[in-house]
Protein backbone atom coordinates (compact mmCIF):
# COMPACT_ATOMS: atom_id res chain seq x y z
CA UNK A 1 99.70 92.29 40.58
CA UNK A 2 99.50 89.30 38.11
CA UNK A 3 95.87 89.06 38.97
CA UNK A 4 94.95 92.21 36.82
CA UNK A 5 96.57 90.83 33.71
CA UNK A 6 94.63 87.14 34.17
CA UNK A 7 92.31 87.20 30.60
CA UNK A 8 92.08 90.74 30.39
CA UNK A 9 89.81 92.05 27.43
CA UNK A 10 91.47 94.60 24.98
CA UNK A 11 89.27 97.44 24.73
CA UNK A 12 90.33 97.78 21.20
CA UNK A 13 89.66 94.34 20.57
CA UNK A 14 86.00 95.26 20.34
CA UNK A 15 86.62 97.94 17.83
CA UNK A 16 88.51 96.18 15.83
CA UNK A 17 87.91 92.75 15.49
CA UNK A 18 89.59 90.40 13.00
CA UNK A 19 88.21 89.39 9.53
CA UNK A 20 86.90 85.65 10.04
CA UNK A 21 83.94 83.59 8.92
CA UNK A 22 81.26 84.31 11.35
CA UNK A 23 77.95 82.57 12.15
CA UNK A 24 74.49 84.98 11.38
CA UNK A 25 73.29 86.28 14.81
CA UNK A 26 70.01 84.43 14.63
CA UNK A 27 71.80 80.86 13.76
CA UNK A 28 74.03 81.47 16.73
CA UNK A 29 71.45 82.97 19.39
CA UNK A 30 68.02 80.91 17.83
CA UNK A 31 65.05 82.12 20.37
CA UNK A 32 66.82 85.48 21.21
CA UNK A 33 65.28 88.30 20.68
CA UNK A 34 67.52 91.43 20.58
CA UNK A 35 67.20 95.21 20.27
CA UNK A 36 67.28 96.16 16.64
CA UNK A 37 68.63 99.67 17.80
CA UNK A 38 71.23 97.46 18.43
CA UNK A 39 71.47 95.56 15.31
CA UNK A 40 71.72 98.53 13.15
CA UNK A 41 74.83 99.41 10.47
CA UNK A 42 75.61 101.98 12.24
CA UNK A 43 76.16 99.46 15.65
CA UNK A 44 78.23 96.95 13.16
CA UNK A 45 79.80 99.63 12.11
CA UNK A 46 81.31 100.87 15.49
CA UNK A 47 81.68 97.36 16.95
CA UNK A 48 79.00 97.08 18.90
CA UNK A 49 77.41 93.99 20.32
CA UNK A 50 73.77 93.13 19.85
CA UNK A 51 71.79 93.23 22.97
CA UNK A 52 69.02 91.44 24.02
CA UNK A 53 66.05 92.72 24.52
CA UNK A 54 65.77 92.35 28.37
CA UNK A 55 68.09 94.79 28.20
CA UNK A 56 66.18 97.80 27.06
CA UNK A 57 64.40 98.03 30.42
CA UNK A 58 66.46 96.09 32.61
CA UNK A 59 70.35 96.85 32.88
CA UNK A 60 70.78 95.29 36.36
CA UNK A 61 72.41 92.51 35.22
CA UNK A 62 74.12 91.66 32.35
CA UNK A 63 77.27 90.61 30.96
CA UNK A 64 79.06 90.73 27.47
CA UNK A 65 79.47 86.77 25.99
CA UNK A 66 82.14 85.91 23.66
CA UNK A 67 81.57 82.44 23.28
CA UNK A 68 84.08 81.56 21.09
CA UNK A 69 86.92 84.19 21.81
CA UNK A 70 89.10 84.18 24.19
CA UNK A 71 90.97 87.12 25.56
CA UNK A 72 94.64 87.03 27.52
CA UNK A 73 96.27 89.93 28.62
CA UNK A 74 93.97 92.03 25.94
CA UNK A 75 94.79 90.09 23.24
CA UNK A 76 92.10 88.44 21.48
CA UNK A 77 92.12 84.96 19.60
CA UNK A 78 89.45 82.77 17.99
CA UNK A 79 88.89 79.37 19.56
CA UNK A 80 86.18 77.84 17.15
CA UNK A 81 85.72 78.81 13.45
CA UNK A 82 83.36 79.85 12.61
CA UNK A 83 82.69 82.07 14.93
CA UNK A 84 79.34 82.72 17.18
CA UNK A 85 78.94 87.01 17.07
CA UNK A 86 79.68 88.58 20.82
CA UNK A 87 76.49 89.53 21.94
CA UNK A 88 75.57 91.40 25.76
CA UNK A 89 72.61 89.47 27.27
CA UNK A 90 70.94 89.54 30.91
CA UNK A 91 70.97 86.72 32.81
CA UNK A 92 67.90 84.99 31.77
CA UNK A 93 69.40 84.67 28.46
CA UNK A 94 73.26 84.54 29.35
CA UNK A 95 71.80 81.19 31.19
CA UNK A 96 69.61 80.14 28.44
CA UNK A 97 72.78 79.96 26.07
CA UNK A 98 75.41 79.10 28.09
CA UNK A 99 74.12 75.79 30.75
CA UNK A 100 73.15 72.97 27.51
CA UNK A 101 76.68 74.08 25.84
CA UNK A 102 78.20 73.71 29.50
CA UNK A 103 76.60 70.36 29.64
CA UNK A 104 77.62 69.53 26.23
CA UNK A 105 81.18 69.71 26.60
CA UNK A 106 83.07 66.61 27.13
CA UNK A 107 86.06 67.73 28.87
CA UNK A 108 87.97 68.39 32.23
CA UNK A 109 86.61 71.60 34.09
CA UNK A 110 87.75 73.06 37.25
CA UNK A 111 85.30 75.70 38.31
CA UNK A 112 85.74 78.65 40.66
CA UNK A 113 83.04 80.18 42.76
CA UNK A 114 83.96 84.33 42.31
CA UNK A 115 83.15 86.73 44.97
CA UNK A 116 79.68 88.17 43.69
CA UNK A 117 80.39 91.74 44.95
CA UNK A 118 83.92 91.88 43.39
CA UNK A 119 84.10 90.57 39.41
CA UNK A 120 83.34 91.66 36.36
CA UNK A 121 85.07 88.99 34.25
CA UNK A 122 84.42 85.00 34.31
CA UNK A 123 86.31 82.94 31.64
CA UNK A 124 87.01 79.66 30.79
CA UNK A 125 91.04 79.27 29.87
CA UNK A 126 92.47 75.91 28.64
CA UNK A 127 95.21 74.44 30.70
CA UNK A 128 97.76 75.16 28.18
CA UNK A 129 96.76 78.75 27.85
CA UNK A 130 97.56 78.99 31.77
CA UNK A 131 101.14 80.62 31.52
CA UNK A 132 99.82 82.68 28.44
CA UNK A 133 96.44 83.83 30.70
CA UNK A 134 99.26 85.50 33.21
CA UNK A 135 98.65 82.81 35.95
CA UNK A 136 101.48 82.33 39.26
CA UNK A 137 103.08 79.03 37.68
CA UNK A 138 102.19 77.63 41.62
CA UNK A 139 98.57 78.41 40.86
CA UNK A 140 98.53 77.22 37.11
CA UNK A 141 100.51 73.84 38.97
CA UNK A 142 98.08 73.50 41.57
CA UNK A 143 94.98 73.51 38.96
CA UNK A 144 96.57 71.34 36.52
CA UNK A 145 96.89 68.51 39.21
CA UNK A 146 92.68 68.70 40.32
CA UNK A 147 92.52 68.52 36.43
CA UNK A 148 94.05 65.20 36.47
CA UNK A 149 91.05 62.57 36.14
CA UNK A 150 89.91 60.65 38.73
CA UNK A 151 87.61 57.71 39.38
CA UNK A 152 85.03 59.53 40.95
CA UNK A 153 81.77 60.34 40.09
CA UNK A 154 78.78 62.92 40.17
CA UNK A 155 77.87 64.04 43.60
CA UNK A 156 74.49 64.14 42.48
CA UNK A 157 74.48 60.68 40.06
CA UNK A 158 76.11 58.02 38.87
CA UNK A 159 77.46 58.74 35.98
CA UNK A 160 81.89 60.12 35.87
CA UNK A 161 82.68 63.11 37.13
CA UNK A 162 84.06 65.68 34.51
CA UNK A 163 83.86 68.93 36.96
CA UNK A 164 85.50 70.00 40.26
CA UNK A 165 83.32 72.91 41.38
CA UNK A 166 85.19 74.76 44.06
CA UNK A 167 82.52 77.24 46.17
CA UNK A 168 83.96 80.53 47.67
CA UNK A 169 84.00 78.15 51.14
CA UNK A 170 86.43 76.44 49.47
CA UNK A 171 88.57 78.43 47.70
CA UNK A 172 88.02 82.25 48.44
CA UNK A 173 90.81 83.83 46.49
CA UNK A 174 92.49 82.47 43.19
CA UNK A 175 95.41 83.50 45.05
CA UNK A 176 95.32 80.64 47.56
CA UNK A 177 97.71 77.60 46.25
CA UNK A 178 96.94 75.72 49.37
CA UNK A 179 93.32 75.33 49.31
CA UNK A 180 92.81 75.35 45.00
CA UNK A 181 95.77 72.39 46.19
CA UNK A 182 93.91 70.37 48.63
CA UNK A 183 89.98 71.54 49.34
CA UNK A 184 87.75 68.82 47.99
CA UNK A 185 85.35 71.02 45.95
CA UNK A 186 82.80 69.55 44.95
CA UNK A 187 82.53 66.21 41.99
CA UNK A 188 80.22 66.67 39.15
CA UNK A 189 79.50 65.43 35.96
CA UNK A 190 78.60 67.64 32.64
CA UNK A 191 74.78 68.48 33.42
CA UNK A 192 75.54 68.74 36.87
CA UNK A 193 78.43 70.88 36.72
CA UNK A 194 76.24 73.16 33.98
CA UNK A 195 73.09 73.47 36.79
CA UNK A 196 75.96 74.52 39.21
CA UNK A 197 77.50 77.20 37.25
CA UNK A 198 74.09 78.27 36.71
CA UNK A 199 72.40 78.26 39.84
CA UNK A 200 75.50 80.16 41.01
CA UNK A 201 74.91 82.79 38.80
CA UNK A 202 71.35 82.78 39.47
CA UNK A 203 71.84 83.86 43.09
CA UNK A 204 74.69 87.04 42.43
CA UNK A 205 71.70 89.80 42.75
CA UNK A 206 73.41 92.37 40.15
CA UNK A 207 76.48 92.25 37.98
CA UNK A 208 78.26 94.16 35.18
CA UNK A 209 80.24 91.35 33.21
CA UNK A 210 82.70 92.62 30.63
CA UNK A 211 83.64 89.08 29.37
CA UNK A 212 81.90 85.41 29.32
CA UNK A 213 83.15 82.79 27.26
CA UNK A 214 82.59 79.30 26.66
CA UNK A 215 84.73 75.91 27.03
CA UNK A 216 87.29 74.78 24.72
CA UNK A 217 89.86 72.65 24.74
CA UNK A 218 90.58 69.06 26.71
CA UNK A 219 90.85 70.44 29.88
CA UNK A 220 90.54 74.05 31.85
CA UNK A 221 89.34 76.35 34.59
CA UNK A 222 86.54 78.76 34.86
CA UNK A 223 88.83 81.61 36.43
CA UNK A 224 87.73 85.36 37.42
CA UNK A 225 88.53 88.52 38.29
C-alpha cells in the first residue's frame, strides 16, 4: 500500500548518519537534561540518540525527534545546516521543544489529527517533497489546494491564518481525497496552530514515536502513519 512507504525512516539511517556540521546537544536542547548513560562514546559510537532524562523511569511515552532531518521512503536528507542532534524525549519535553519552533515558523501548514491508537510516525513534509514522500498524486492534489492562502483568519484571534488543522472528525484517514478536499478543518494562525498540535498530543495517553520532525520549507503537511 503506498501508505507504508509515506516518510518511512531507514533503520540504517540511524547507524550511519552522514558527516555534516552539527549543533552541540546542549546549544540545540538548552534546559534538557538527558541521561549521560546515554551520552556516552560508546552511545555516539553506535548511533544512538541522547535521551532525556524522563526517560529513565518513564518509557510510556516518547518519541524519537529529528528536527532537522527528514526521512522519505528510508532515505534520509538534511533540511537545515547545521544540524540540531536527533534526540528521544517524552512528551513533556518533545512539547517543550517543538510548540515555540511551531509558532515560529512563518509558513503554510496543513495539519492532520492521527488516530492515537494507530501511529508511530508524525512528520512534517514540504509540498514539493509530496511525490518524493510516496503520496497518491489525488491526495498530494487535494492538500496542495487547502495550502493555497486564503483571507481568513485565526479561529481563536485576529491575526491571518497560516494553519488548517484538520481533527480525526474531519479527516479520519489520509486516504480520504474527499474530505482532506472539502472538510473545513479548522483556521489558525502560528501560536494557535502550535497550542493545537500540542494539546493534541497532550491528550494521546501512550505512544511509541519512531520519527518527529520539524517545519521547513514555504508550505507543507503534518502527515502520519
Amino acid at each position: 500500500m503506498h501508505r507504508a512507504r509515506r516518510g518511512q525512516r531507514g533503520q540504517s539511517a540511524a547507524r550511519h548518519p552522514l558527516v555534516m556540521a552539527r549543533v552541540p546537544l546542549e546549544q540545540a536542547y538548552p534546559g534538557l537534561e538527558f541521561r549521560r548513560r546515554t551520552r556516552s562514546w560508546w552511545a555516539r559510537l553506535l548511533g544512538q540518540p541522547a535521551e532525556c532524562a524522563h526517560l529513565e523511569t518513564d518509557v510510556h511515552w516518547m518519541a524519537l525527534l529529528a528536527p532537522d532531518r527528514l526521512y522519505l521512503r528510508g532515505k534520509g536528507r538534511w533540511v537545515r545546516e547545521p544540524a540540531r542532534p536527533e534526540v528521544s524525549l517524552c512528551r513533556e519535553c518533545l512539547l517543550r521543544v517543538t510548540q515555540p519552533e511551531l509558532a515560529a515558523h512563518d509558513g503554510r501548514i496543513v495539519a492532520f489529527e492521527p488516530d492515537p491508537g494507530n501511529f508511530s510516525q508524525y512528520f512534517f513534509v514540504d509540498a514539493a517533497d509530496f511525490e518524493a514522500a510516496g503520496l497518491i498524486p489525488e491526495v498530494a492534489a487535494a492538500i496542495e489546494r487547502r495550502l493555497t492562502a486564503a483571507r481568513e483568519t485565526c479561529a481563536e484571534c485576529s491575526l491571518p491564518a497560516r494553519w488548517l488543522w484538520f481533527s480525526r472528525a474531519d479527516v479520519a484517514s489520509l486516504d480520504d481525497v474527499g474530505h482532506i478536499a472539502a472538510a473545513p478543518g479548522t483556521r489558525f494562525c502560528h501560536s494557535h496552530g502550535a497550542e493545537a498540535f500540542c494539546a493534541m498530543l497532550g491528550r494521546i495517553p501512550e505512544a511509541n514515536l519512531l520519527y518527529v520532525n520539524l517545519p521547513y520549507g514555504e508550505a507543507g503537511a503534518y502527515l502520519w502513519i
